[in-house]
N, C-alpha and C. Protein backbone atom coordinates (compact mmCIF):
# COMPACT_ATOMS: atom_id res chain seq x y z
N UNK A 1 -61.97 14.39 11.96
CA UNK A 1 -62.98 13.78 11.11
C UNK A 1 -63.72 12.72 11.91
N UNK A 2 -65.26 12.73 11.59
CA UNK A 2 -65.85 11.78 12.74
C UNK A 2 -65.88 10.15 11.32
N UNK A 3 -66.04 9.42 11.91
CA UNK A 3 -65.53 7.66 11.54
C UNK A 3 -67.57 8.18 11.13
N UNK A 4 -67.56 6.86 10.05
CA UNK A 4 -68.62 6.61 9.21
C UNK A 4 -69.77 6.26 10.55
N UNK A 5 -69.15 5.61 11.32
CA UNK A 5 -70.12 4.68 12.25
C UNK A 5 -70.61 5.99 12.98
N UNK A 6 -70.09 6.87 13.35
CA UNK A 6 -70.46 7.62 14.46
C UNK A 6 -71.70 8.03 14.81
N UNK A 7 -72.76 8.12 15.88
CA UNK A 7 -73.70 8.37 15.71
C UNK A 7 -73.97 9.92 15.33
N UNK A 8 -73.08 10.73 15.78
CA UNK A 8 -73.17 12.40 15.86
C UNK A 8 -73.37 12.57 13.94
N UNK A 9 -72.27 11.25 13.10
CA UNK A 9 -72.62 11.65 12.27
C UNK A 9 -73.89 10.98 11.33
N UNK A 10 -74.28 10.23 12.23
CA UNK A 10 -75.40 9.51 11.62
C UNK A 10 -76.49 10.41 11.51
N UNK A 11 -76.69 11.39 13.03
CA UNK A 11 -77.88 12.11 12.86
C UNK A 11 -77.58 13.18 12.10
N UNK A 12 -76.47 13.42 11.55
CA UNK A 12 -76.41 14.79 10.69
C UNK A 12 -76.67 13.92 9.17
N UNK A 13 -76.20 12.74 8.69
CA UNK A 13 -76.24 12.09 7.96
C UNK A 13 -78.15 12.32 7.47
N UNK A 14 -78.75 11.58 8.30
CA UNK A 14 -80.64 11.89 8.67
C UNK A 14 -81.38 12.65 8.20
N UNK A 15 -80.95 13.93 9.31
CA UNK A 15 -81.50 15.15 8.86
C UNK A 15 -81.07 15.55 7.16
N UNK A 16 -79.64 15.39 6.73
CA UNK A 16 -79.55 15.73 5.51
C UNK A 16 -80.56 15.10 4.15
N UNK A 17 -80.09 13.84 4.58
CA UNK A 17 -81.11 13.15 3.50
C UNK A 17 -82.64 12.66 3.72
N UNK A 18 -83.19 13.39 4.76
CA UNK A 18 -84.38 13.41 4.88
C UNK A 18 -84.93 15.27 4.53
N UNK A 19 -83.90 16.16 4.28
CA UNK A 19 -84.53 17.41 3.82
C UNK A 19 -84.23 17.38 2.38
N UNK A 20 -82.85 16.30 1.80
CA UNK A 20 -83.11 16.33 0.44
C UNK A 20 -84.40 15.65 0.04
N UNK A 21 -84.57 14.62 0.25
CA UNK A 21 -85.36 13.27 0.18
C UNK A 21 -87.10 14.17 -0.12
N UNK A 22 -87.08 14.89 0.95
CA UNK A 22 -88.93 15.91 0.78
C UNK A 22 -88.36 16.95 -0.07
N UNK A 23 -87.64 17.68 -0.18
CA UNK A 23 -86.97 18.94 -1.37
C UNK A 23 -87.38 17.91 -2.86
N UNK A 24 -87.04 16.90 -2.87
CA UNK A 24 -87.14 16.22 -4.32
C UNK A 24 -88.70 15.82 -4.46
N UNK A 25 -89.22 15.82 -3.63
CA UNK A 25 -90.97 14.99 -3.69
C UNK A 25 -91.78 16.23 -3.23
N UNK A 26 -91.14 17.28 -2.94
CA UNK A 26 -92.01 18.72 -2.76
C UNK A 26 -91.50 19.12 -4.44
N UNK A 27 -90.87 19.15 -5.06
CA UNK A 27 -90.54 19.62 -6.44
C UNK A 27 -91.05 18.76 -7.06
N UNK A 28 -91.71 17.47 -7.18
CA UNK A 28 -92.05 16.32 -7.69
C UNK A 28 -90.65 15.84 -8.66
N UNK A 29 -90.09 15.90 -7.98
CA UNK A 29 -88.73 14.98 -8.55
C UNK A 29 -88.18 13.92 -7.98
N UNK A 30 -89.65 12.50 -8.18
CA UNK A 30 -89.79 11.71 -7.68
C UNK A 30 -88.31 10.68 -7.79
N UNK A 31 -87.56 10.81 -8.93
CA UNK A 31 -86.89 9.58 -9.33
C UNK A 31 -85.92 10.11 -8.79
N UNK A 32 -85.39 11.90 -8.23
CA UNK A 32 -84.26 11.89 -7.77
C UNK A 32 -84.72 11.28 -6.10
N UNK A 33 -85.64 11.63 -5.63
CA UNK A 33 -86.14 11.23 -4.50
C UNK A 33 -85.56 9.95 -4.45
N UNK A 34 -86.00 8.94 -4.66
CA UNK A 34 -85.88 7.67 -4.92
C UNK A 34 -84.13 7.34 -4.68
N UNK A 35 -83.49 8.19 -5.45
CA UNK A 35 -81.87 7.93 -6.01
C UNK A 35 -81.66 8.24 -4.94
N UNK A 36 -81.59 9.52 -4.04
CA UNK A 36 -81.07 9.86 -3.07
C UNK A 36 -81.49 8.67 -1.60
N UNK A 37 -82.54 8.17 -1.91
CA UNK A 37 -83.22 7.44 -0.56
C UNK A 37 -82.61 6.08 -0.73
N UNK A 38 -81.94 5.94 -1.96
CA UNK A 38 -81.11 4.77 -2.15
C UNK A 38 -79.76 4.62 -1.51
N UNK A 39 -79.21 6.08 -2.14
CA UNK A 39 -77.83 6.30 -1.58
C UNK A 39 -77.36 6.04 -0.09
N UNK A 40 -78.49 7.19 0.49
CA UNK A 40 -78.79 7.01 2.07
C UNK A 40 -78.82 5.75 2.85
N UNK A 41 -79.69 4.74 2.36
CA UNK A 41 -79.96 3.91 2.82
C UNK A 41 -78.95 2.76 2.82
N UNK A 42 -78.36 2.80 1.16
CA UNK A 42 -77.37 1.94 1.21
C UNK A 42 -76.19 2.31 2.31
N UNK A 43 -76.04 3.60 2.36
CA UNK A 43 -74.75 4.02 3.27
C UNK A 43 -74.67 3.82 5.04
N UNK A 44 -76.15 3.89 4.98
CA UNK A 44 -76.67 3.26 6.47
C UNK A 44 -76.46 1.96 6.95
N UNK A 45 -76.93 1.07 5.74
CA UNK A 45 -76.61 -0.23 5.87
C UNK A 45 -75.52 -0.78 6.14
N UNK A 46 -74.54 0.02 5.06
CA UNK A 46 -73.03 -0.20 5.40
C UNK A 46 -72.34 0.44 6.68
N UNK A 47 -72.75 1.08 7.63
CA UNK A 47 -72.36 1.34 8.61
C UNK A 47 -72.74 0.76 9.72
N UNK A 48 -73.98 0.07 9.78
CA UNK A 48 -74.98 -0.61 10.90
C UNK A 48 -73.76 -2.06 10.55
N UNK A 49 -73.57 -2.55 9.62
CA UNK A 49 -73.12 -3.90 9.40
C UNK A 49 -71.21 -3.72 9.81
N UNK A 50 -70.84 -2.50 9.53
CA UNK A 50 -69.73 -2.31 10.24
C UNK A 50 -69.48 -2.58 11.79
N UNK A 51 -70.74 -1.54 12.32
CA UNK A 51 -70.67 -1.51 13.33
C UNK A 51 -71.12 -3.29 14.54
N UNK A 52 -71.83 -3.31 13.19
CA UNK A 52 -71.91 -4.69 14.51
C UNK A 52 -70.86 -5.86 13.99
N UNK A 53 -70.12 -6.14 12.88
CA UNK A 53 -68.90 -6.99 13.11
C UNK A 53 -67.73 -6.45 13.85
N UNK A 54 -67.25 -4.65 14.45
CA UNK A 54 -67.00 -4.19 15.32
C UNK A 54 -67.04 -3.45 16.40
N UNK A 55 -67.06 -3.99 17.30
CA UNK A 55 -67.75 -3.35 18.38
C UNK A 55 -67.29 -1.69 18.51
N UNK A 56 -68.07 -0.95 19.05
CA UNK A 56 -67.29 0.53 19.58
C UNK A 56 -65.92 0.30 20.12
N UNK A 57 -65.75 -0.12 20.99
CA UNK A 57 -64.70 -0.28 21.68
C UNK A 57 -63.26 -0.47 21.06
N UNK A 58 -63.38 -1.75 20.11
CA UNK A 58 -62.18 -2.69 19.28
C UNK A 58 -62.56 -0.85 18.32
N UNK A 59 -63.08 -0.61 17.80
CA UNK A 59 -63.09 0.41 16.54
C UNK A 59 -62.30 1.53 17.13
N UNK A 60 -62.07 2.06 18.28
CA UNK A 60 -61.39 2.94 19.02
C UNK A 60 -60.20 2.46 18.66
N UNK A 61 -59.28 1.11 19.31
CA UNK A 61 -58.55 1.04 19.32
C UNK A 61 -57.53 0.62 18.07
N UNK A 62 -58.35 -0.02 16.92
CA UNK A 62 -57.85 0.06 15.77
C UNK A 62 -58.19 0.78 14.52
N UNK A 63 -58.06 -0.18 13.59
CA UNK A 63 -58.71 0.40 12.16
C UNK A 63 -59.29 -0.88 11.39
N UNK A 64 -60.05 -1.68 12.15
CA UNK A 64 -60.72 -2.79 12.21
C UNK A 64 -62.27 -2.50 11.30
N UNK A 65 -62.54 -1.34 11.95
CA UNK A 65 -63.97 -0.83 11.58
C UNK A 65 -63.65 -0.33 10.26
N UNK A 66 -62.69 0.42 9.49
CA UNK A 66 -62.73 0.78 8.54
C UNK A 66 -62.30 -0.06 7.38
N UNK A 67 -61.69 -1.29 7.73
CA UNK A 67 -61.21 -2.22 7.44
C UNK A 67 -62.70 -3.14 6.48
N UNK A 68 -63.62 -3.26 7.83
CA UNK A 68 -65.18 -4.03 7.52
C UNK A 68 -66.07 -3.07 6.77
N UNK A 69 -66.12 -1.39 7.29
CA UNK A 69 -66.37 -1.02 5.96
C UNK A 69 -66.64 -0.73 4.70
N UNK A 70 -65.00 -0.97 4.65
CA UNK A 70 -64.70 -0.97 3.02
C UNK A 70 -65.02 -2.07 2.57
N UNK A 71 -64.62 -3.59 3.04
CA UNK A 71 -65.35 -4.75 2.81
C UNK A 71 -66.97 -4.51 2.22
N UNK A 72 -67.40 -3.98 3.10
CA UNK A 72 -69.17 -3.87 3.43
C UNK A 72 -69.67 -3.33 2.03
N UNK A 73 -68.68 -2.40 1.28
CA UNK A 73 -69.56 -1.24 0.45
C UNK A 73 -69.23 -2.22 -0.58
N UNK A 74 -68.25 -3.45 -0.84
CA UNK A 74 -68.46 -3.77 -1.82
C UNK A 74 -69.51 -4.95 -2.59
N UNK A 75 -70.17 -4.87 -1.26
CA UNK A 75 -71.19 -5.80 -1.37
C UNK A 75 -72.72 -5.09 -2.36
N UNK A 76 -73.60 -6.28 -2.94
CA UNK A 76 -74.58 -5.13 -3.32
C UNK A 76 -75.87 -4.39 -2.08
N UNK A 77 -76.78 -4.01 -2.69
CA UNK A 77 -77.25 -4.09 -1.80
C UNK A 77 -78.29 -4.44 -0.58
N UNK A 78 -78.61 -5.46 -2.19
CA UNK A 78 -79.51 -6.71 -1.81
C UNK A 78 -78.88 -8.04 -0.81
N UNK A 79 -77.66 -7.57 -0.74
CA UNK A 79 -76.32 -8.70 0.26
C UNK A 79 -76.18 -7.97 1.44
N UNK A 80 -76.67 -6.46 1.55
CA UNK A 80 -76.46 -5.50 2.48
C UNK A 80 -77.89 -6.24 3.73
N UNK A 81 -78.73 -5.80 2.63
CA UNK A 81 -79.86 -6.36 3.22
C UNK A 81 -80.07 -7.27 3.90
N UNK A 82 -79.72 -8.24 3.18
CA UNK A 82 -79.70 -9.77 4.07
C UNK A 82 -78.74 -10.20 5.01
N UNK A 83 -77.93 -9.40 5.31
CA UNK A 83 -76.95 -9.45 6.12
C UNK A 83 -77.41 -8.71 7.09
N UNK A 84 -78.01 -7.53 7.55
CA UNK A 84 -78.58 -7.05 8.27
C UNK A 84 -79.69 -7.86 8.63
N UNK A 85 -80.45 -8.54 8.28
CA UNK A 85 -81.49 -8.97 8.80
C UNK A 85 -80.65 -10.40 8.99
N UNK A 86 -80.57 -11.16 8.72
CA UNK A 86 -79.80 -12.28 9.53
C UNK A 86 -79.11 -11.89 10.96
N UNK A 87 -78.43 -10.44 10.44
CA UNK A 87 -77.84 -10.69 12.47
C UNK A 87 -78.84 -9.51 13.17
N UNK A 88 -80.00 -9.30 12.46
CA UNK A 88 -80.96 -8.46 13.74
C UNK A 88 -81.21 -6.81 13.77
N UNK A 89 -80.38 -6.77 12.17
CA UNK A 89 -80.06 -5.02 12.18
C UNK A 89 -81.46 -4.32 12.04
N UNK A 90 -82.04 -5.14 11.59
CA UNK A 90 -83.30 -5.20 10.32
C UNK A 90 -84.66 -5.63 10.82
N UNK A 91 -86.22 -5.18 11.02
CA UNK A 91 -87.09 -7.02 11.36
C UNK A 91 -87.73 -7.05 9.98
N UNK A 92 -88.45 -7.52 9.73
CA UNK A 92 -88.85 -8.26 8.12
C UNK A 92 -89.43 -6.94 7.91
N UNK A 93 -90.29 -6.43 8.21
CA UNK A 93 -90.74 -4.48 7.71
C UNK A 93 -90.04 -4.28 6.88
N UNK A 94 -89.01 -4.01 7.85
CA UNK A 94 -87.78 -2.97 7.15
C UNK A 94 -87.32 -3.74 6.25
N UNK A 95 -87.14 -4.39 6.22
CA UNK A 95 -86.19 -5.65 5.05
C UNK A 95 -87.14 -5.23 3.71
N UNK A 96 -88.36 -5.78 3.76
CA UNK A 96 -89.29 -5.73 2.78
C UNK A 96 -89.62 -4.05 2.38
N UNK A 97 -89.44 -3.29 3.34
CA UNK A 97 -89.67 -1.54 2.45
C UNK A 97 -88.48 -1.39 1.91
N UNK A 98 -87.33 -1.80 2.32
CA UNK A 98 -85.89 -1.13 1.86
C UNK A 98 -85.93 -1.80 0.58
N UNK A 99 -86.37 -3.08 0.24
CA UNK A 99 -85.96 -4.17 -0.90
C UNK A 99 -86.89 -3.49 -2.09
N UNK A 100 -88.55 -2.71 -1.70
CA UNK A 100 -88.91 -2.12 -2.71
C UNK A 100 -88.17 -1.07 -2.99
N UNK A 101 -87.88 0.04 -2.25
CA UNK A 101 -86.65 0.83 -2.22
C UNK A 101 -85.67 0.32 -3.71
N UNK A 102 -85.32 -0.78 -2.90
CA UNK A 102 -83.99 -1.40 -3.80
C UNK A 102 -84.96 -1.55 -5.37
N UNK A 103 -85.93 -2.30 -5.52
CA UNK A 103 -86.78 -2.48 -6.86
C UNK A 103 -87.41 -1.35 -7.30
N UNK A 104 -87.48 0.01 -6.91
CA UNK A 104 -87.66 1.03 -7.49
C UNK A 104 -86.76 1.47 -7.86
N UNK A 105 -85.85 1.58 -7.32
CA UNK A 105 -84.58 2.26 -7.82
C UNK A 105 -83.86 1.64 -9.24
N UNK A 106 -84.09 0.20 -9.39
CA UNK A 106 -83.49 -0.07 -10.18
C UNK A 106 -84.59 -0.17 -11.50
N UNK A 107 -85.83 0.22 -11.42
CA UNK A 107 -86.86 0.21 -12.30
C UNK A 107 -86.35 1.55 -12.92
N UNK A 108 -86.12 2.51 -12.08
CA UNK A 108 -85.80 4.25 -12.52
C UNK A 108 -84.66 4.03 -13.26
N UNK A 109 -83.25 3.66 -12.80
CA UNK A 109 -81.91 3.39 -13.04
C UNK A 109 -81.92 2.47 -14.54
N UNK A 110 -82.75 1.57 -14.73
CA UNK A 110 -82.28 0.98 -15.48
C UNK A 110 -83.36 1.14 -16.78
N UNK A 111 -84.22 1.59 -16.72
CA UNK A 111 -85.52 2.27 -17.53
C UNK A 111 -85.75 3.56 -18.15
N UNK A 112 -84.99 3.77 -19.59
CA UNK A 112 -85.38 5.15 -19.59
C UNK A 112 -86.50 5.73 -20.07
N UNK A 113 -87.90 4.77 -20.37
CA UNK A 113 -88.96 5.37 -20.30
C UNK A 113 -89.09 6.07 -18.93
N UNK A 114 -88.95 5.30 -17.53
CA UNK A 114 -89.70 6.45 -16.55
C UNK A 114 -88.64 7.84 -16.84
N UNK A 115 -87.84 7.71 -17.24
CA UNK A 115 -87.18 9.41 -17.14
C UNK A 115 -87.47 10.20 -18.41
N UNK A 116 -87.90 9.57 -19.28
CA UNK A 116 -88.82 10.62 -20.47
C UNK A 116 -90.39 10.49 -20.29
N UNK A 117 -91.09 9.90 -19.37
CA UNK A 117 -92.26 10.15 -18.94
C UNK A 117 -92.64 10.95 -17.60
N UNK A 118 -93.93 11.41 -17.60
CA UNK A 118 -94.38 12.14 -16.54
C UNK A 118 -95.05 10.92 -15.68
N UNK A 119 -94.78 11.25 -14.31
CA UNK A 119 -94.80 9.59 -12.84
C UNK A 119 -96.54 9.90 -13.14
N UNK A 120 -97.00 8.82 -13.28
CA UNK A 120 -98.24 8.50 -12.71
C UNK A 120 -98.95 8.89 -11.22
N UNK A 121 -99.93 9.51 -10.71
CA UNK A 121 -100.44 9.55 -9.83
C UNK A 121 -100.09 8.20 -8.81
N UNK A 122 -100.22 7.18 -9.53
CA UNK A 122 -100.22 5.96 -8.44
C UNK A 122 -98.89 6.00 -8.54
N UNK A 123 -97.83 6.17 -9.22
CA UNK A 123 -96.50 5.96 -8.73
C UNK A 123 -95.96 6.96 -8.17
N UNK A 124 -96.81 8.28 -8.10
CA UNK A 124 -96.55 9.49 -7.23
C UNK A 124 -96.32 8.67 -5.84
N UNK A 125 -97.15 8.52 -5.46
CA UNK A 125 -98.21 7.60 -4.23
C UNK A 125 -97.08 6.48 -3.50
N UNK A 126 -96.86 5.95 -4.41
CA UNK A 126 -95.67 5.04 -4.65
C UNK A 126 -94.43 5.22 -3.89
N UNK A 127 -93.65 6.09 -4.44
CA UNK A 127 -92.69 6.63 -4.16
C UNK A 127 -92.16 7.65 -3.25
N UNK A 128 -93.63 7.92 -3.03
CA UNK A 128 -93.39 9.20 -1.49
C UNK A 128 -93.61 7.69 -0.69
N UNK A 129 -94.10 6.46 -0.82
CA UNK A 129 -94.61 5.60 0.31
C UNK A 129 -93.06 5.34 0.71
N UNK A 130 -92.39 5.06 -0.59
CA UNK A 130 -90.95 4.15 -0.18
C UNK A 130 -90.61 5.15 0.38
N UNK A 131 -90.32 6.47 0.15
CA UNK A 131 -89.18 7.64 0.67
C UNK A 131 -89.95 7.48 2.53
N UNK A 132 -91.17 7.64 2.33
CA UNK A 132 -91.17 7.65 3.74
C UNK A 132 -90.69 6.44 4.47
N UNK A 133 -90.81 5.64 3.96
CA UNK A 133 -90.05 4.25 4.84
C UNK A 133 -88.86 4.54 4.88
N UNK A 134 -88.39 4.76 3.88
CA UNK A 134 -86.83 4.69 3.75
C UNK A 134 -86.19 5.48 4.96
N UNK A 135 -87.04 7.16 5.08
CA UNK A 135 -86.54 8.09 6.45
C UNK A 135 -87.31 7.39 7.69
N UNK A 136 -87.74 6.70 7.58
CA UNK A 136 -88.35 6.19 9.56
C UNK A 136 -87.00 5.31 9.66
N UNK A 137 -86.89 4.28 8.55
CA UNK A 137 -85.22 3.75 8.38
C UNK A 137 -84.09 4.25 8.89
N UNK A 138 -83.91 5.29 8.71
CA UNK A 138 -82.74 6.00 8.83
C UNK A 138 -82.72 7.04 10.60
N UNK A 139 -84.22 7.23 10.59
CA UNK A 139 -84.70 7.92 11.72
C UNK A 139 -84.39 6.80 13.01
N UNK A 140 -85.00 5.03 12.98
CA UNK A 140 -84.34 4.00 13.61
C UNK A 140 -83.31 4.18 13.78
N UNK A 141 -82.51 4.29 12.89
CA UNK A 141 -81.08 3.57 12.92
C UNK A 141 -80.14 4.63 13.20
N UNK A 142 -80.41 5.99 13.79
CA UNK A 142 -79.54 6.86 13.68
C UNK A 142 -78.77 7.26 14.44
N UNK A 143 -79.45 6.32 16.04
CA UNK A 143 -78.16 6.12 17.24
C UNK A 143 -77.96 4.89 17.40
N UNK A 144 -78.18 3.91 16.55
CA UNK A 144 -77.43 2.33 16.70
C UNK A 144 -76.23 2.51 16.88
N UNK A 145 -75.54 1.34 17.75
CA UNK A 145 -73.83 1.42 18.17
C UNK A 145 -74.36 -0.12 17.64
């Protein structure tokens, strides 16, 4: 089994949720789009923040990395965020597309008008903008050690 951090599985990680991510916004199934670019992203975060409170090396030799991890996921992911950008994971871009990310998601999640309404043109617009940030995100970050 390859460890969360790994890059081999980061780029399979990528490619996956960047062919779900257009499968949902080619079907116009913007809000699963959204859900999935959440998931992704949060799971990225939690591995970039693993990886840099343990180095490759120390993560070989223990179970240190899975240790920070599990720590990591129980954070939200607005704590994910800012933790990445405090130690450099992040530059303000990314901080600020992932955080709309984060404020769309929870507009969908916690709103059940948008899921008994049809998306607006401008929130069409919208939401393919975040998904594409979200995969250049993930496209960055997909051989970080």
């Amino acid at each position: 089994m390859i460890s969360l951090g790994d890059p081999t599985e980061r780029e399979e990680t990528t490619n996956y949720a960047r062919e779900k991510i257009i499968s949902f916004i080619n079907g116009k199934e913007y809000r699963l789009a959204i859900l999935i670019a959440f998931i992704y992203a949060s799971i990225r975060l939690n591995s970039l923040l693993a990886d840099f409170a343990v180095p490759q090396k120390e993560k070989i030799k223990n179970a240190q990395w899975k240790l920070k991890a599990e720590s990591v996921k129980r954070q939200t992911f607005s704590a994910r965020l800012n933790d990445c950008r405090q130690n450099g994971l992040l530059n303000d871009t990314e901080y600020q597309e992932l955080d709309r990310l984060r404020l769309k998601r929870n507009d969908i999640a916690h709103e059940s008008r948008l899921w008994r309404s049809q998306v607006s043109t401008a929130e069409e617009a919208e939401i393919q903008s975040i998904c594409n940030d979200t995969i250049k995100f993930l496209e960055r970050t997909k051989f970080m050690l």
